[in-house]
Protein backbone atom coordinates (compact mmCIF):
# COMPACT_ATOMS: atom_id res chain seq x y z
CA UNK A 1 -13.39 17.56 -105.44
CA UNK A 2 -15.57 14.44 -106.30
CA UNK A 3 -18.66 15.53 -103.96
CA UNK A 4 -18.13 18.87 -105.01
CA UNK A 5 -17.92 18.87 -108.66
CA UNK A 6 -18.30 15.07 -109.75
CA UNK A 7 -13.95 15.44 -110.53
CA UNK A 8 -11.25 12.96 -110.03
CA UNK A 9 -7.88 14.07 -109.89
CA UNK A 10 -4.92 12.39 -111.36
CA UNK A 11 -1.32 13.09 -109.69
CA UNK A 12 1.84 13.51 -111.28
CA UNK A 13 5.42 13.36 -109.76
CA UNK A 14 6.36 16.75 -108.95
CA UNK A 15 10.52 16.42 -109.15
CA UNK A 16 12.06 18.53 -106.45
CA UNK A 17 8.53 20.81 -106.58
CA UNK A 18 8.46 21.35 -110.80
CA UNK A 19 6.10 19.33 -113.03
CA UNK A 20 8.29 18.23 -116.02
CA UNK A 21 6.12 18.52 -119.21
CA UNK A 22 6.82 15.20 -120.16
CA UNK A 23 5.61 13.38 -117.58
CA UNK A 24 2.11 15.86 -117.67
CA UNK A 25 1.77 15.55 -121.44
CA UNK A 26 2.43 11.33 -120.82
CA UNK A 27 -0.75 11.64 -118.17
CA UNK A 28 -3.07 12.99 -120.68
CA UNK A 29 -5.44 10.19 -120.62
CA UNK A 30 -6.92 9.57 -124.50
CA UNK A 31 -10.30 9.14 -125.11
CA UNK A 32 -11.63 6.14 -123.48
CA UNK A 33 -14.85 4.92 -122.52
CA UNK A 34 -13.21 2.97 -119.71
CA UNK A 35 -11.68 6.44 -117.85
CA UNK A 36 -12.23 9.83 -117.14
CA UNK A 37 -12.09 12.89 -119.93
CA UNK A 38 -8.26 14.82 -118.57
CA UNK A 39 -10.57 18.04 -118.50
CA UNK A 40 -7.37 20.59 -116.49
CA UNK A 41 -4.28 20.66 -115.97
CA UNK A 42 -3.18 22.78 -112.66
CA UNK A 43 0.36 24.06 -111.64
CA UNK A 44 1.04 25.25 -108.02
CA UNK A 45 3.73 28.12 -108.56
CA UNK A 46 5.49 28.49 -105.52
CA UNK A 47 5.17 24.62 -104.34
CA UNK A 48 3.99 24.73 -100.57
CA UNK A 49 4.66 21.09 -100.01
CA UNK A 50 7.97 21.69 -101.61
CA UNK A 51 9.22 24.10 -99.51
CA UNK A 52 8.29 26.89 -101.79
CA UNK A 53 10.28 25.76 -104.57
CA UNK A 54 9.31 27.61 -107.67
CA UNK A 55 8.59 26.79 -111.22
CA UNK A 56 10.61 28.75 -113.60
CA UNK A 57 9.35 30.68 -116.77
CA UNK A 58 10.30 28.00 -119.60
CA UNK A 59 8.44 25.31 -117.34
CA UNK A 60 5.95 27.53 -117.15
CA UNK A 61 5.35 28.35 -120.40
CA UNK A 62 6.10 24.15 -121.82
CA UNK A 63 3.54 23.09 -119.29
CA UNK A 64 1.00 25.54 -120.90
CA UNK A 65 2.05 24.22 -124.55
CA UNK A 66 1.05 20.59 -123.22
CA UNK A 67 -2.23 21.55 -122.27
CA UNK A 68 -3.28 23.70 -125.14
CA UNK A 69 -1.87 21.31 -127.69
CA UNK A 70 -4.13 18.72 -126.42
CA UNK A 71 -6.98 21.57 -126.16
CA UNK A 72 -6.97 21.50 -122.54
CA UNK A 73 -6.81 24.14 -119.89
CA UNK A 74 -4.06 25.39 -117.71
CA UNK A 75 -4.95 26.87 -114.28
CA UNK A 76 -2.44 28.18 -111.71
CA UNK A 77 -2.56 28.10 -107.96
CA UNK A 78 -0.18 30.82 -107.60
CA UNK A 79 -1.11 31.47 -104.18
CA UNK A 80 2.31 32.54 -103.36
CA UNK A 81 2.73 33.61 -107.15
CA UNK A 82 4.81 36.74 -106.42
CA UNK A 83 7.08 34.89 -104.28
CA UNK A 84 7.85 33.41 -107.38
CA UNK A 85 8.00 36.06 -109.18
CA UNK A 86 10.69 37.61 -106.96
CA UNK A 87 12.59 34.81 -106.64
CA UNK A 88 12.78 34.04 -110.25
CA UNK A 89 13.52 37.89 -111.16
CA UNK A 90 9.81 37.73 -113.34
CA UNK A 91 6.69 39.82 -113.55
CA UNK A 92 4.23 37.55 -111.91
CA UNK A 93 1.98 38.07 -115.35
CA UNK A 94 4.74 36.84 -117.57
CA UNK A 95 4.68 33.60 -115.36
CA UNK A 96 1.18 33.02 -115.69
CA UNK A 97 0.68 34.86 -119.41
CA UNK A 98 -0.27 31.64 -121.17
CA UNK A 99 -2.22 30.00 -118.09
CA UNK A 100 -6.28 30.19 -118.72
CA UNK A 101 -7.52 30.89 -115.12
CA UNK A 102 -5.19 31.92 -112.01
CA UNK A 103 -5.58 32.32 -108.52
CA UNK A 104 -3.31 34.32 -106.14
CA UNK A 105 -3.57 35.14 -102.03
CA UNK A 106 -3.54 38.45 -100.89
CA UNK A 107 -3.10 37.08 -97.65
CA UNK A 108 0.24 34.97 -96.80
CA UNK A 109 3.22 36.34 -98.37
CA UNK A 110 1.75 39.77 -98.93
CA UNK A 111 0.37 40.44 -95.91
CA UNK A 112 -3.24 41.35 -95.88
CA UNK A 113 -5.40 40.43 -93.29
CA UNK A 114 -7.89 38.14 -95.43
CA UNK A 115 -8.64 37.57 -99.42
CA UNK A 116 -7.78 35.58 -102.46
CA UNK A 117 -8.59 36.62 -106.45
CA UNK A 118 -9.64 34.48 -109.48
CA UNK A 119 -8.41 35.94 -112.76
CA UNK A 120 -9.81 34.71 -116.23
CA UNK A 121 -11.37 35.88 -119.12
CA UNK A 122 -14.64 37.46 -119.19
CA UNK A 123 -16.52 34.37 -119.60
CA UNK A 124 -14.98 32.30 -116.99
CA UNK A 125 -15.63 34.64 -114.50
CA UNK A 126 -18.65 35.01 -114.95
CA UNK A 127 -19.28 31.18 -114.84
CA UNK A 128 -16.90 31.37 -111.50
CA UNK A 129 -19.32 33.88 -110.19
CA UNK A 130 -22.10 31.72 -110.42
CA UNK A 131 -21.00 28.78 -109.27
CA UNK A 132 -19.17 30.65 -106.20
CA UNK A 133 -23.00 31.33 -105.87
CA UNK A 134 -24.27 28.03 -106.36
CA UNK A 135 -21.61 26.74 -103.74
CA UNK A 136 -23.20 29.83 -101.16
CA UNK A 137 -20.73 31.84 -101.39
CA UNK A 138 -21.03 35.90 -101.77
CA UNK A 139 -19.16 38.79 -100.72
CA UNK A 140 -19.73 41.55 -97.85
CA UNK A 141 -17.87 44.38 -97.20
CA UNK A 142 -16.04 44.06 -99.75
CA UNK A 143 -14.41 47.12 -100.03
CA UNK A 144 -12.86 46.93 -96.33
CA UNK A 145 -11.10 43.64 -97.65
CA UNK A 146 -10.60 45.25 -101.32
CA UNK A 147 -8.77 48.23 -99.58
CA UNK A 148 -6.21 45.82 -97.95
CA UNK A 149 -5.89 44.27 -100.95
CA UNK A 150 -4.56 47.35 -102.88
CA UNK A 151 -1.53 47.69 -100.07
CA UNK A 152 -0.76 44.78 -100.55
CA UNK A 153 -0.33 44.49 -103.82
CA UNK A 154 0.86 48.07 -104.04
CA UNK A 155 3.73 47.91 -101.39
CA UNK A 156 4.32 44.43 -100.58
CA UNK A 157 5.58 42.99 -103.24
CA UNK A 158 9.21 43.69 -103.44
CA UNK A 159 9.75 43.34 -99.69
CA UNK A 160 9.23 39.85 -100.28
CA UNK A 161 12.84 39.33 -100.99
CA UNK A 162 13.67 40.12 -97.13
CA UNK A 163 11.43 37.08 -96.05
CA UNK A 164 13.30 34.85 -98.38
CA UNK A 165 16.41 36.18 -96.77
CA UNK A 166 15.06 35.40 -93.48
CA UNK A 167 13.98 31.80 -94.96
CA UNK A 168 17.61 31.19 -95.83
CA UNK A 169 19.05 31.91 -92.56
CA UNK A 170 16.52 29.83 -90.78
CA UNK A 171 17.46 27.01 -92.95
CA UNK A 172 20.85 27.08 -92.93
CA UNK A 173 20.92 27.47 -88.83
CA UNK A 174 18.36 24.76 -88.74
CA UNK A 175 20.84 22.57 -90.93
CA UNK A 176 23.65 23.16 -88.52
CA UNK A 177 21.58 21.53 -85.38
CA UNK A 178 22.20 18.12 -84.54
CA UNK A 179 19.62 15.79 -85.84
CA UNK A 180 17.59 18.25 -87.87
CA UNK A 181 18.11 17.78 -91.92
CA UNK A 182 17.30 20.52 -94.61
CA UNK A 183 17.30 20.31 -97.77
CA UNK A 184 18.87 23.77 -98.53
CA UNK A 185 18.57 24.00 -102.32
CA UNK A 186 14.56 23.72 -101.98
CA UNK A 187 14.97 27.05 -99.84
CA UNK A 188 14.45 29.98 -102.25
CA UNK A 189 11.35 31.71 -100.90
CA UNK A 190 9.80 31.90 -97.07
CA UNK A 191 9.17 28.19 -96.79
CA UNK A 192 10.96 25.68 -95.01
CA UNK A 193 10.50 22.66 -94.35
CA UNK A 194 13.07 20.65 -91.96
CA UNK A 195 13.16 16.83 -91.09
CA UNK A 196 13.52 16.25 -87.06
CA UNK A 197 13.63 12.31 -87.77
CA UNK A 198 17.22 12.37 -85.95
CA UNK A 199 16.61 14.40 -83.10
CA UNK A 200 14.69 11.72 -81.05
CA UNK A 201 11.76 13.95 -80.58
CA UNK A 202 8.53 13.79 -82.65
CA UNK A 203 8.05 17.31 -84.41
CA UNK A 204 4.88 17.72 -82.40
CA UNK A 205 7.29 17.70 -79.37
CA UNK A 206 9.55 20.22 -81.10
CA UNK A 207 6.60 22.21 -81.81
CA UNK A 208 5.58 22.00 -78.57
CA UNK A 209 8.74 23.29 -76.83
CA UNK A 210 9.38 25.78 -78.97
CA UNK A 211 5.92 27.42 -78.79
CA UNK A 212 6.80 28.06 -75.44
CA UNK A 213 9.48 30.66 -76.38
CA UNK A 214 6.85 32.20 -78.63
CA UNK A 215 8.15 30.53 -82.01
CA UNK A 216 5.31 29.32 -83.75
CA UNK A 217 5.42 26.83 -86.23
CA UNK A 218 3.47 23.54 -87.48
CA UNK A 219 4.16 19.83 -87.87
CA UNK A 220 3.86 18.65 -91.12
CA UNK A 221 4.27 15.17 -90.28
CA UNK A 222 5.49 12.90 -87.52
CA UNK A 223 8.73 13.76 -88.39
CA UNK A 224 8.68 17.17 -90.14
CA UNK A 225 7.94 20.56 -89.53
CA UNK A 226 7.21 23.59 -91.69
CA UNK A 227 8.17 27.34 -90.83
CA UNK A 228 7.07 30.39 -92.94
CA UNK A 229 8.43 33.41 -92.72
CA UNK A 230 6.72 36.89 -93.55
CA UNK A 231 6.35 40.67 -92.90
CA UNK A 232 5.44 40.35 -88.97
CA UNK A 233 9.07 38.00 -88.71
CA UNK A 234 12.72 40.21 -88.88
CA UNK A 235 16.13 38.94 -88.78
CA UNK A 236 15.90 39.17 -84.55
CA UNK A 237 13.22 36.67 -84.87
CA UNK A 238 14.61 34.06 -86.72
CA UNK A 239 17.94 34.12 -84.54
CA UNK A 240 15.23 33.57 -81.49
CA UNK A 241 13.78 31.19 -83.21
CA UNK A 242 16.96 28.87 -84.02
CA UNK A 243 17.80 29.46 -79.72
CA UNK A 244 14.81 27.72 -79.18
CA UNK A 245 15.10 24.76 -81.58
CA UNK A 246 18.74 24.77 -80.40
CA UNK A 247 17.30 24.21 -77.01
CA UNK A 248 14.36 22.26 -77.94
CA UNK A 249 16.82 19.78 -79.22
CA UNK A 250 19.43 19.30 -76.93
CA UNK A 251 17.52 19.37 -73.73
């Protein structure tokens, strides 16, 4: 971000995976010759290091009336927006109505193969355009990854909801193995993300062993591990899966 664009970025405490509005409007820096210009505010909506936990409608919509009251702009990484979406019972564009740029995967949750979108006004686009340029980027066969595209957003949205289903069960089998910890209320899309501190294993061990039975997952730390769950993984898959941790574990 710094060697990119000449930007620093400026955190904020993220309780349980939601911004409060507060806390963003109180790290609004005012004009100071001594600091950087707070020139954006982003929002992830679903949280990935959260465990997927998602930020509701009214957050949504306060966060965007912090940034615009103090003429700044709101963008969304909503890579997993219509996870949210589902899980929240929301059109995806009511959640991101008052954001001022937005960008969503086609990939992941959805399904296709490759491809993310930028959505913004007229003018921002085209300024995104040119600096995609600028950074060499471009596109080629385009319409190959286009055409995946429309399936996915044409018939894999509402099958979502199965692979938050099959999130939940993981979890809550996960939760019942000695020494692994969950914490099941972040749980409410296809993310989770277990501690292994009390199994006496490292989760690259874990990973390790498991892999072997042909459950793939990744260490997210020394001690944690994140699984994600999708189109290609059924309800057979995740009882497979929890075998393997079950044996991974106790062996």
């Amino acid at each position: 971000m710094a060697t990119l664009a000449g930007l620093q970025a400026r955190t904020v405490a993220a309780k349980g995976g939601v911004l409060d509005p507060a806390d963003v409007r109180r790290a609004i820096r005012p004009e100071n010759i001594h600091f950087p210009r707070t020139g954006l505010i982003c929002v992830e909506n679903t949280h990935n290091r959260a465990s997927g936990v998602c930020t509701p409608l009214p957050v949504m919509q306060a966060l965007a009336a912090v940034a615009h009251g103090a003429g700044i702009p709101l963008h969304v990484d909503g890579a997993r927006i219509f996870n949210a979406a589902v899980y929240l019972g929301v059109a995806a564009a009511q959640l991101v109505a008052d954001a001022d740029s937005v960008q969503f995967c086609l990939s992941k949750g959805l399904g296709a193969p490759v491809g993310s979108l930028l959505a913004g006004n007229k003018a921002f686009i085209a300024r995104a355009r040119k600096v995609r340029k600028l950074l060499g980027g471009t596109m080629r066969q385009s319409g190959i990854v286009a055409a995946a595209g429309i399936v996915a957003l044409e018939s894999m949205i509402e099958r979502l909801a199965e692979d938050h289903a099959n999130a939940r069960r993981l979890a809550e089998g996960l939760a019942a193995l000695p020494g692994i910890k969950v914490v099941l209320q972040a749980v409410q899309t296809n993310i989770v993300i277990f501690d292994t501190s009390g199994t006496g294993k490292t989760a690259a061990e874990l990973v390790a062993t498991v892999a072997r039975d042909g459950v793939l997952v990744g260490a997210s730390t020394p001690d944690s591990i994140r699984a994600v769950t999708h189109k290609d993984v059924d309800t057979a898959d995740i009882e497979s899966a929890l075998q393997a941790f079950a044996r991974a574990v106790r062996s």
